[in-house]
C-alpha atoms as a PDB file:
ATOM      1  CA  UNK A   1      16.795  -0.496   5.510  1.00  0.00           C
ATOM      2  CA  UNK A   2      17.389  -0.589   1.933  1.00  0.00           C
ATOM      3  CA  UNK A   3      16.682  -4.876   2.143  1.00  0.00           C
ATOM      4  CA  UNK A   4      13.433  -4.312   3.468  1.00  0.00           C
ATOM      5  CA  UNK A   5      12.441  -1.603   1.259  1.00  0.00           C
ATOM      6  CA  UNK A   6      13.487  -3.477  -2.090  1.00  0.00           C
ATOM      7  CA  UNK A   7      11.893  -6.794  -0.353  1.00  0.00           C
ATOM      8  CA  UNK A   8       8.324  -4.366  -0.299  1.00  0.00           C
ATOM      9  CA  UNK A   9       8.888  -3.311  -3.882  1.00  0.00           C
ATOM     10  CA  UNK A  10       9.293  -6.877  -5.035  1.00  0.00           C
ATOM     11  CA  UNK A  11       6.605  -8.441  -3.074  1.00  0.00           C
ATOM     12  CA  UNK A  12       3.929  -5.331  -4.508  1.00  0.00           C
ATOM     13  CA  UNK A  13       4.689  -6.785  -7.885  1.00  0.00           C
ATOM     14  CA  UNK A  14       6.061  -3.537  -9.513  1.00  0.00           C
ATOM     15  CA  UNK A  15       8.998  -2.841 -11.492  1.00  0.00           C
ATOM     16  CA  UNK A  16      11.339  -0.033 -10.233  1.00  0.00           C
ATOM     17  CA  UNK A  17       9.810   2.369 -12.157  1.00  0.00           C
ATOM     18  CA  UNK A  18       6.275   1.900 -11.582  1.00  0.00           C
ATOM     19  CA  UNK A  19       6.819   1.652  -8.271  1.00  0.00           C
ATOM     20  CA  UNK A  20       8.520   5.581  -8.516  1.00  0.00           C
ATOM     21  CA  UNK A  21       5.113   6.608 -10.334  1.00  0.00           C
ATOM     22  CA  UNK A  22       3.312   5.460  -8.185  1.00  0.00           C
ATOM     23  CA  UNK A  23       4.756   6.995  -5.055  1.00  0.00           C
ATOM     24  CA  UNK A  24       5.195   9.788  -7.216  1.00  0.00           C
ATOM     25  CA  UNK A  25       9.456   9.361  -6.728  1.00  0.00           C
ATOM     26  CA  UNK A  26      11.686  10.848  -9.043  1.00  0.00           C
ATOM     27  CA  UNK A  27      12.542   9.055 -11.939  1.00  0.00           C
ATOM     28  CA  UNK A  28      14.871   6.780 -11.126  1.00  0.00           C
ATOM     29  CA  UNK A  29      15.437   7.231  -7.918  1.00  0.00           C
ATOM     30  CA  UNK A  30      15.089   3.515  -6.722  1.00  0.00           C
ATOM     31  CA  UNK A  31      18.351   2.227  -9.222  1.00  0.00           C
ATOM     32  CA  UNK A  32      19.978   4.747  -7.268  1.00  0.00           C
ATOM     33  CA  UNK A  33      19.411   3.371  -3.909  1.00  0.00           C
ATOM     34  CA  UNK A  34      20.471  -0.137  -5.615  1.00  0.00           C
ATOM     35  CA  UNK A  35      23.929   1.506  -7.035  1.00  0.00           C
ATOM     36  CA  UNK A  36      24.591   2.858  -3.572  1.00  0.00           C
ATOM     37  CA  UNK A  37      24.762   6.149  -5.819  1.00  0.00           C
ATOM     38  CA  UNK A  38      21.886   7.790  -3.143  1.00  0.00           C
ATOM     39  CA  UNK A  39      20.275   6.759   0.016  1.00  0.00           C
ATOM     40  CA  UNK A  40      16.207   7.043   0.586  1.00  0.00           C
ATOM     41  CA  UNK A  41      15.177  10.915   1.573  1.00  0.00           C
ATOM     42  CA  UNK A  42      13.044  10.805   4.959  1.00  0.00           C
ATOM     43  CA  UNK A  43      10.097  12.055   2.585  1.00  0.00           C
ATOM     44  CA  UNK A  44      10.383   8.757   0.749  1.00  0.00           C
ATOM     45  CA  UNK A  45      10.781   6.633   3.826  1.00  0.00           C
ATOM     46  CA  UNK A  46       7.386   8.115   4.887  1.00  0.00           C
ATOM     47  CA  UNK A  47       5.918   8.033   1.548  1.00  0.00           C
ATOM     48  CA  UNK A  48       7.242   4.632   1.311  1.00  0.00           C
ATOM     49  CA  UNK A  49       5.734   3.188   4.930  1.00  0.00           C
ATOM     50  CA  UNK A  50       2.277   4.448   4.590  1.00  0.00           C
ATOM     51  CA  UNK A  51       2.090   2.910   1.210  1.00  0.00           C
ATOM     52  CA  UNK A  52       2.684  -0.446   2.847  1.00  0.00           C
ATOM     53  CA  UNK A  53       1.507   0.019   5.746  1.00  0.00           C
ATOM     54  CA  UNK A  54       4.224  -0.757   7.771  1.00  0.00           C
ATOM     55  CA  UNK A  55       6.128   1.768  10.697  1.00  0.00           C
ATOM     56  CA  UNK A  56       8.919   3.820   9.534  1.00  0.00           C
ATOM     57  CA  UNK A  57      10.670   1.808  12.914  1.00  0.00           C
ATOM     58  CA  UNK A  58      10.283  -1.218  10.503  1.00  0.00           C
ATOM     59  CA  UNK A  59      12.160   0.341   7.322  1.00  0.00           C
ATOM     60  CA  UNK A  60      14.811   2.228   9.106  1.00  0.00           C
ATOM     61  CA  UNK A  61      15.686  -0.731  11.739  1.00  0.00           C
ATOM     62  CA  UNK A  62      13.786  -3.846  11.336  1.00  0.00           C
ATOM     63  CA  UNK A  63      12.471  -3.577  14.827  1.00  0.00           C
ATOM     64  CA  UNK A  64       8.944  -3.465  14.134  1.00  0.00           C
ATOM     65  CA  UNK A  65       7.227  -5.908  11.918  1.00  0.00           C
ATOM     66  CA  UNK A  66       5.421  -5.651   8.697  1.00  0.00           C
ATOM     67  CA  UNK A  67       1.409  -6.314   8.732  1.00  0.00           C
ATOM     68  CA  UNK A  68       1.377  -9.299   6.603  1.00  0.00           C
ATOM     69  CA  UNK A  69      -2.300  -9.695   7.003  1.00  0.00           C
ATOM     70  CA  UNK A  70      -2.823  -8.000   3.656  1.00  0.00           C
ATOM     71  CA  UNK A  71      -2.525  -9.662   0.416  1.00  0.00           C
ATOM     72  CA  UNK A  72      -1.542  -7.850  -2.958  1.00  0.00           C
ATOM     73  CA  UNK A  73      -5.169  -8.216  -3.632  1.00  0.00           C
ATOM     74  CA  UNK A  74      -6.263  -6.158  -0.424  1.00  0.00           C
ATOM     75  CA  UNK A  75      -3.953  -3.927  -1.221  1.00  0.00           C
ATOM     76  CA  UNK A  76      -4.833  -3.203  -4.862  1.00  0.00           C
ATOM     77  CA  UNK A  77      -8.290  -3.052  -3.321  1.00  0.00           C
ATOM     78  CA  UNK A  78      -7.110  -0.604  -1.153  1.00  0.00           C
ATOM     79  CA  UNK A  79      -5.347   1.461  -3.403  1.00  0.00           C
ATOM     80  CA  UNK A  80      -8.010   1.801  -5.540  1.00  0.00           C
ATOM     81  CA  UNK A  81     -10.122   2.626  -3.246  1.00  0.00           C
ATOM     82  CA  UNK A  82      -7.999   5.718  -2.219  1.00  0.00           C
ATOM     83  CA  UNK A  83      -8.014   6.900  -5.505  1.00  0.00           C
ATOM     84  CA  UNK A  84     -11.411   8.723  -4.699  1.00  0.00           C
ATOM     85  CA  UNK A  85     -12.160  11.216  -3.091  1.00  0.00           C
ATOM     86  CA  UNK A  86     -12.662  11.579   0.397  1.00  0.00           C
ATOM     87  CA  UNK A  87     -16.100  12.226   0.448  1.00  0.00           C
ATOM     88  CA  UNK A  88     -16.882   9.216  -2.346  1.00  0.00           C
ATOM     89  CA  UNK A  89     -14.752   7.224  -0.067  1.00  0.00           C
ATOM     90  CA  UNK A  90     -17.379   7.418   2.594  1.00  0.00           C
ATOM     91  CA  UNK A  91     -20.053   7.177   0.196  1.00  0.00           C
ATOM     92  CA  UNK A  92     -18.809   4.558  -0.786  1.00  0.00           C
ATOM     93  CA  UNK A  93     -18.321   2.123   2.145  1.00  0.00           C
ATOM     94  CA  UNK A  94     -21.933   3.427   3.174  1.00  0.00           C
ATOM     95  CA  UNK A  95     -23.039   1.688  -0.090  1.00  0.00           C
ATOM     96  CA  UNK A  96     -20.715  -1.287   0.280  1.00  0.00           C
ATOM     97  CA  UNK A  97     -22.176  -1.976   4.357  1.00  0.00           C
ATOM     98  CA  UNK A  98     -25.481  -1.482   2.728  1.00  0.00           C
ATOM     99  CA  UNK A  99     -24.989  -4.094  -0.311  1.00  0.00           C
ATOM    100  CA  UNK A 100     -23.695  -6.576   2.398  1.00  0.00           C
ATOM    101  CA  UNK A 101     -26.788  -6.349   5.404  1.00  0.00           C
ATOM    102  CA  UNK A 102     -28.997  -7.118   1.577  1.00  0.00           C
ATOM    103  CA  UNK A 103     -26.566 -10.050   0.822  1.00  0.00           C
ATOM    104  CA  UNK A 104     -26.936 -11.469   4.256  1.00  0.00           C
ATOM    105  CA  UNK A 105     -30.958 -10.470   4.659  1.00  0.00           C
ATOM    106  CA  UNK A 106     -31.127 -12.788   1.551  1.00  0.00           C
ATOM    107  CA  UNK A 107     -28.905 -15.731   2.749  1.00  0.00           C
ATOM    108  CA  UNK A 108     -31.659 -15.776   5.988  1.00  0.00           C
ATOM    109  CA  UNK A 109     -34.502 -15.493   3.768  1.00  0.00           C
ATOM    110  CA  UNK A 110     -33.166 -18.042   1.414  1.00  0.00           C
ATOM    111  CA  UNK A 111     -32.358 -21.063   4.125  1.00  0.00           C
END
């Protein structure tokens, strides 16, 4: 388990302690898992899973596979994305669908 999760960590780019920010981890807590001195709480399995989007089957036994479809740069968009709020979230993709049908309207109009 702990391969795959430090294999996650490394491929998102992070250093171990931005990565604990960001999951909002206690300080620290990921040198711990690499010293042996402490093994990942359920809590941060899940925490750890949706962030990646992968099943907490994958992390704990390697039985399931990752979705490797996303890039860092889908997931950043992603991520930021999250950072609003629920309602602006919609909002949001309403005015992103929107800006796209215009994009495409124009490519017709344009040939």
């Amino acid at each position: 388990m702990l391969e795959r999760i430090f294999n996650l960590i490394e491929s998102s780019g992070f250093s171990d302690a931005a990565f604990c920010r960001e999951l909002s981890l206690g300080n620290g807590i990921v040198g711990k898992w690499r010293t042996g001195k402490q093994k990942p709480s359920l809590d941060a399995v899940i925490k750890i899973a949706a962030y990646f989007h992968v099943s907490i089957d994958y992390l704990v036994s390697g039985t399931d596979y990752p979705d490797n479809s996303l890039t860092k740069e889908d997931n950043d968009w992603l991520h930021l994305i999250h950072q609003l709020p629920a309602k602006k979230q919609i909002e949001f993709r309403g005015e992103l669908i929107g800006y796209l049908k215009a994009l495409k309207d124009m490519n017709f109009t344009q040939q």
